[in-house]
Protein backbone atom coordinates (compact mmCIF):
# COMPACT_ATOMS: atom_id res chain seq x y z
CA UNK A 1 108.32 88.49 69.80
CA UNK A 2 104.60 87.59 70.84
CA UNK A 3 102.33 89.78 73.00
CA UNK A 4 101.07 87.00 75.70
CA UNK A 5 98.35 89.14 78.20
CA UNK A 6 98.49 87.30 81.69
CA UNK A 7 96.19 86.49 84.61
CA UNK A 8 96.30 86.87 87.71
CA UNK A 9 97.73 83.74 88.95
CA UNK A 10 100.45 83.87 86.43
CA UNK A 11 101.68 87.68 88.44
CA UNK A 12 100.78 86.13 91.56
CA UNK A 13 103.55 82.80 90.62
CA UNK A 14 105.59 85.29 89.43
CA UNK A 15 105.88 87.39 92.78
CA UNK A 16 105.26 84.78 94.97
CA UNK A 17 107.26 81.59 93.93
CA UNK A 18 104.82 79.59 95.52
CA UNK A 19 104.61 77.00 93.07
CA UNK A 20 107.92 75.64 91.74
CA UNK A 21 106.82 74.47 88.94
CA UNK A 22 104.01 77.26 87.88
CA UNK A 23 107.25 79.86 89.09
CA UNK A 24 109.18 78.04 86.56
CA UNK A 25 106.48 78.46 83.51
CA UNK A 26 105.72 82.22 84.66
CA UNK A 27 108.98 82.94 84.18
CA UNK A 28 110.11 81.37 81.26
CA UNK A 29 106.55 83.28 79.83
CA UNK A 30 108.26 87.07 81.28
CA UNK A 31 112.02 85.78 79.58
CA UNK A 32 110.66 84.82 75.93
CA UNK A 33 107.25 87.19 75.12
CA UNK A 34 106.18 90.44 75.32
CA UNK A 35 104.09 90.28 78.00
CA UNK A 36 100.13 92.50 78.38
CA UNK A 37 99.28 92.86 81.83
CA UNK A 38 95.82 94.24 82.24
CA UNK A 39 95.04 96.92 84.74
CA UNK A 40 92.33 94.88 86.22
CA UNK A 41 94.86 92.38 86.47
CA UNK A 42 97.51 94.59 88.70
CA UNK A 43 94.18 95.41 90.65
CA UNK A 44 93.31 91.71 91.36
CA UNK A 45 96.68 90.84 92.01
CA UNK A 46 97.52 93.77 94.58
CA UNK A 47 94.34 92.38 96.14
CA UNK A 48 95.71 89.03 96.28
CA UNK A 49 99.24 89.63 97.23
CA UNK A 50 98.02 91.48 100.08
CA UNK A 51 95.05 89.26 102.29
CA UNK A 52 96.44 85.95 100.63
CA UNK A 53 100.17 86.55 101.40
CA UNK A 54 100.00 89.21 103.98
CA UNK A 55 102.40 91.46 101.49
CA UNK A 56 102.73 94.69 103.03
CA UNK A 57 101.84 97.77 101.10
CA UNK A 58 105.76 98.79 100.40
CA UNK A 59 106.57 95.26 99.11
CA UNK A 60 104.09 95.12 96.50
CA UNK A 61 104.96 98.96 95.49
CA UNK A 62 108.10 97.59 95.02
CA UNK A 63 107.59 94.68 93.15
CA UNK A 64 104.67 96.29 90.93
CA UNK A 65 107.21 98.74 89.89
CA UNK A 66 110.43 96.16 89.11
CA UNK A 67 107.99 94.48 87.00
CA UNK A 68 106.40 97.55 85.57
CA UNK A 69 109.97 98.53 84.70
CA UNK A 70 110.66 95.40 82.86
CA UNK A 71 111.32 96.17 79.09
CA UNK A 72 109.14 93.47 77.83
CA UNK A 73 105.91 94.51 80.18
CA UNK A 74 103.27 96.66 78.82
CA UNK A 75 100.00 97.86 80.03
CA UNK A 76 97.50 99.78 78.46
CA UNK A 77 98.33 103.22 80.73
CA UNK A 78 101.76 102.54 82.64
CA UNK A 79 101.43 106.43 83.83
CA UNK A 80 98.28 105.72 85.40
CA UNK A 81 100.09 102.71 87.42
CA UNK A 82 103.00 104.06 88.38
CA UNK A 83 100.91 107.13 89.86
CA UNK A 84 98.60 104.51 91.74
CA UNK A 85 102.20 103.14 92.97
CA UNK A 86 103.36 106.59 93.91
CA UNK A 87 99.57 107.29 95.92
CA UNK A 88 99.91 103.81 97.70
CA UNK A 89 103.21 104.46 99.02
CA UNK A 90 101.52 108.05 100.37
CA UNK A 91 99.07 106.03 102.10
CA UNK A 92 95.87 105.77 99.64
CA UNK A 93 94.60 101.90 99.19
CA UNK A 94 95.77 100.88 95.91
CA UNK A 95 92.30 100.36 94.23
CA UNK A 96 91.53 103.76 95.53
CA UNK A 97 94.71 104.92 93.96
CA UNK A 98 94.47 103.02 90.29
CA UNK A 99 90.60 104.64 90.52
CA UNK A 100 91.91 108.02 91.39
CA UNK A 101 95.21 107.94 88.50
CA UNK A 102 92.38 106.75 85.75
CA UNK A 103 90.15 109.56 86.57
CA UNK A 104 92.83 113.00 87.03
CA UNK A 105 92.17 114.79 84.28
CA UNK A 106 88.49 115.03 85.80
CA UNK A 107 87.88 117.82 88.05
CA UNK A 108 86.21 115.78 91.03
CA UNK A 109 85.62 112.18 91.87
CA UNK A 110 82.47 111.10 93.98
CA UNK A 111 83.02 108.87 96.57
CA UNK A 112 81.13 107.85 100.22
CA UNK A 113 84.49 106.98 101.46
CA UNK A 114 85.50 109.48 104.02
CA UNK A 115 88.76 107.43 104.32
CA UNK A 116 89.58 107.82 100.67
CA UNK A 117 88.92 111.78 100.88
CA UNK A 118 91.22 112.18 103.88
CA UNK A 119 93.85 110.36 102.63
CA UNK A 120 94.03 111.78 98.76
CA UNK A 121 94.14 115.61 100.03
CA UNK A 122 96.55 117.66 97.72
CA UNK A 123 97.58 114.24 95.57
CA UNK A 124 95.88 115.16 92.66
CA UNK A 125 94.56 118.26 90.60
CA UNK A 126 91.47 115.85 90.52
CA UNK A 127 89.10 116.76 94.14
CA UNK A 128 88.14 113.60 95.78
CA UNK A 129 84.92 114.19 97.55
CA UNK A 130 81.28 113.22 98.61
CA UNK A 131 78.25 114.10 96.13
């Protein structure tokens, strides 16, 4: 089976069915390959799905995680995603929680955002903080 990575607007077809016809294509893609989704990918889309299409947090946690769960899917860190997924659904912002999942094993992470800080308290072994 070929390993096909995807864009953006082939996850946003996908999840969205906007597009008949592109829906049609997207999904054929997910039913015959092995499919690479990029993390910057699930970032862009997330990013999409929600100010585009007014998704609500829980809805893309939902379907990030059916298609994450997919046999065929792979990603380069799947833990890393599905802990992002977990952090969103607690209430972090889901590029704040990809940036936190790639960084735990680090002891701190240095941000301005005072938002970010309140909301990661006790998520990870990983201190989210101001320099």
């Amino acid at each position: 089976m070929p390993v096909t990575g995807v864009d953006t607007n082939i996850l946003v077809r996908l999840l969205t069915r906007d597009d008949e016809g592109q829906f049609q294509k997207a999904f054929a893609l997910f039913n015959k390959d092995t499919v690479f989704i990029p993390d910057t990918v699930m970032l862009e889309t997330e990013w999409v799905l929600r100010f585009a299409y007014s998704f609500t947090f829980n809805k893309i946690c939902d379907a990030f995680a059916k298609l994450l769960s997919l046999p065929n899917v792979k990603t380069k860190n799947p833990d890393n995603l599905f802990l992002a997924i977990e952090w969103t659904r607690k209430g972090l912002d889901f590029a704040d929680a990809l940036h936190l999942a790639c960084s735990k094993d680090s002891e701190n992470f240095a941000t301005f955002d005072s938002d970010f800080i309140r909301r990661s308290k006790g998520l990870s072994k990983c201190v989210v903080k101001k320099p």
